[in-house]
Protein backbone atom coordinates (compact mmCIF):
# COMPACT_ATOMS: atom_id res chain seq x y z
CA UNK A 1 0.00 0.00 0.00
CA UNK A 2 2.77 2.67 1.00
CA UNK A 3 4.98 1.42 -2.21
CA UNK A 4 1.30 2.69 -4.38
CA UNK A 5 0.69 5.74 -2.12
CA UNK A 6 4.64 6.83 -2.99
CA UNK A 7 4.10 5.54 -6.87
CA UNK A 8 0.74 7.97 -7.36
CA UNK A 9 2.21 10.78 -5.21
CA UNK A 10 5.31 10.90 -7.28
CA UNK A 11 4.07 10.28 -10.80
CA UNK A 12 1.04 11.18 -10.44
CA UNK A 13 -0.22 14.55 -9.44
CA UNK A 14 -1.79 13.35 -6.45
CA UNK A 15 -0.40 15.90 -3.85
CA UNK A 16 -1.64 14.26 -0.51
CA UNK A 17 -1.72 10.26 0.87
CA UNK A 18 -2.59 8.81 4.28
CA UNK A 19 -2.76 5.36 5.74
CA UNK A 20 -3.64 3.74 8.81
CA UNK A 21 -1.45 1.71 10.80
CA UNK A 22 -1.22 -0.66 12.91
CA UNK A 23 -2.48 0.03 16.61
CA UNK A 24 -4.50 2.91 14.95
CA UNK A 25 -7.25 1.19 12.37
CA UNK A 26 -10.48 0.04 12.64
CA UNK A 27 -11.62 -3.16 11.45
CA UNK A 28 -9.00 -5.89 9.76
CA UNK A 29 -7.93 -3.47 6.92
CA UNK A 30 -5.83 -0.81 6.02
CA UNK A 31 -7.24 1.91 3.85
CA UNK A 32 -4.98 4.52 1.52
CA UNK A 33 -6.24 7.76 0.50
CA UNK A 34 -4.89 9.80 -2.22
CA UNK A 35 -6.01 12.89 -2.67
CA UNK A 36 -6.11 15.24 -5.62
CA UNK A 37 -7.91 18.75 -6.08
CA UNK A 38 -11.67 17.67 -6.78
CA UNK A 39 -13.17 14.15 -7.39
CA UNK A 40 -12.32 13.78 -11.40
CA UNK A 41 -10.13 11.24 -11.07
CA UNK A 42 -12.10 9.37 -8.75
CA UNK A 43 -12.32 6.14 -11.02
CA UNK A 44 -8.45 6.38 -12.10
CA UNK A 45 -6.74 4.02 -9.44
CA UNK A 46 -9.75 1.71 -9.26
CA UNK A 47 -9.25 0.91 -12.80
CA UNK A 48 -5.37 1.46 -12.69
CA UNK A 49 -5.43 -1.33 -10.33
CA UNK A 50 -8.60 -3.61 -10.56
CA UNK A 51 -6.23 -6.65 -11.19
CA UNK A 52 -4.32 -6.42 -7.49
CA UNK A 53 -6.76 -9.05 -5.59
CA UNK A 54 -5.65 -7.37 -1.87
CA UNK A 55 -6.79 -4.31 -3.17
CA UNK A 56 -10.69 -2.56 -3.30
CA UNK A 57 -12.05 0.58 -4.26
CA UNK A 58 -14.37 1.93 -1.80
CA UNK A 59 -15.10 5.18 -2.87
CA UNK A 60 -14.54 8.94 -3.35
CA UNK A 61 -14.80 10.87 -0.64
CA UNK A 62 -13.55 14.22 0.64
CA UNK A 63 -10.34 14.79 3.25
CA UNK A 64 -12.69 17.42 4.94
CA UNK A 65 -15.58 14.52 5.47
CA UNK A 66 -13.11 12.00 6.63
CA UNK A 67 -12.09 14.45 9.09
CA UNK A 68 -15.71 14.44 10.58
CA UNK A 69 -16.11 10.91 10.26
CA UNK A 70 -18.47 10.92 7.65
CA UNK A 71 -19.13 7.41 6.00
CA UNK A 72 -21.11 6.24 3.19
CA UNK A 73 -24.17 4.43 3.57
CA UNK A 74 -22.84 2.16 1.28
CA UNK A 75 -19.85 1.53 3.67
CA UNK A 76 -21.91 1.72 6.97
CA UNK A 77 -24.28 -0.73 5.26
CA UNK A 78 -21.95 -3.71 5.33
CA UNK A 79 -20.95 -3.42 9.36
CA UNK A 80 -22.49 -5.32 11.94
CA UNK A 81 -24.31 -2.90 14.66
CA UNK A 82 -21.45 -3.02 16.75
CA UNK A 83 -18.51 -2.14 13.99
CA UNK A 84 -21.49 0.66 12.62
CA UNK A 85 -21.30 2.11 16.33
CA UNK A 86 -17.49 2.34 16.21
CA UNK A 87 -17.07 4.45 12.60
CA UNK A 88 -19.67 6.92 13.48
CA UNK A 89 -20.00 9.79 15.88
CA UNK A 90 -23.23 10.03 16.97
């Protein structure tokens, strides 16, 4: 995941990457975001790398709404009650 985040950052125009870690995620995964100006190239890396097996595309979404631990009904959807209760802030 880092060796991708450094690839798109460095070749790519993406200005802006974070990643969990360990001791600090959620869940059993570990989630990159790249970030670029607006949402247009939303679809880019999910094509770009739609062969990798460890790897899904979740979704576009917004540094600002990660921030306020916003979350996709699509996302939230697929959590038990208990893992729903842990990504939201209500």
């Amino acid at each position: 995941m880092k060796k991708i985040a450094i690839e798109e950052l460095e070749n790519n125009s993406f200005h802006h990457a974070k990643v969990n870690i360990e001791g600090k995620k959620q869940g059993t995964y570990y989630v990159l975001c790249l970030y670029y100006k607006d949402d247009s190239r939303k679809q880019e890396l999910a094509e770009k790398y739609r062969d990798e097996s460890a790897i899904k595309y979740r979704y576009w979404k917004s540094d600002e709404d990660t921030l306020k631990g916003k979350y996709s009904e699509e996302f939230l959807s697929q959590l038990s009650p208990e893992e729903r209760k842990r990504w939201t802030r209500s």
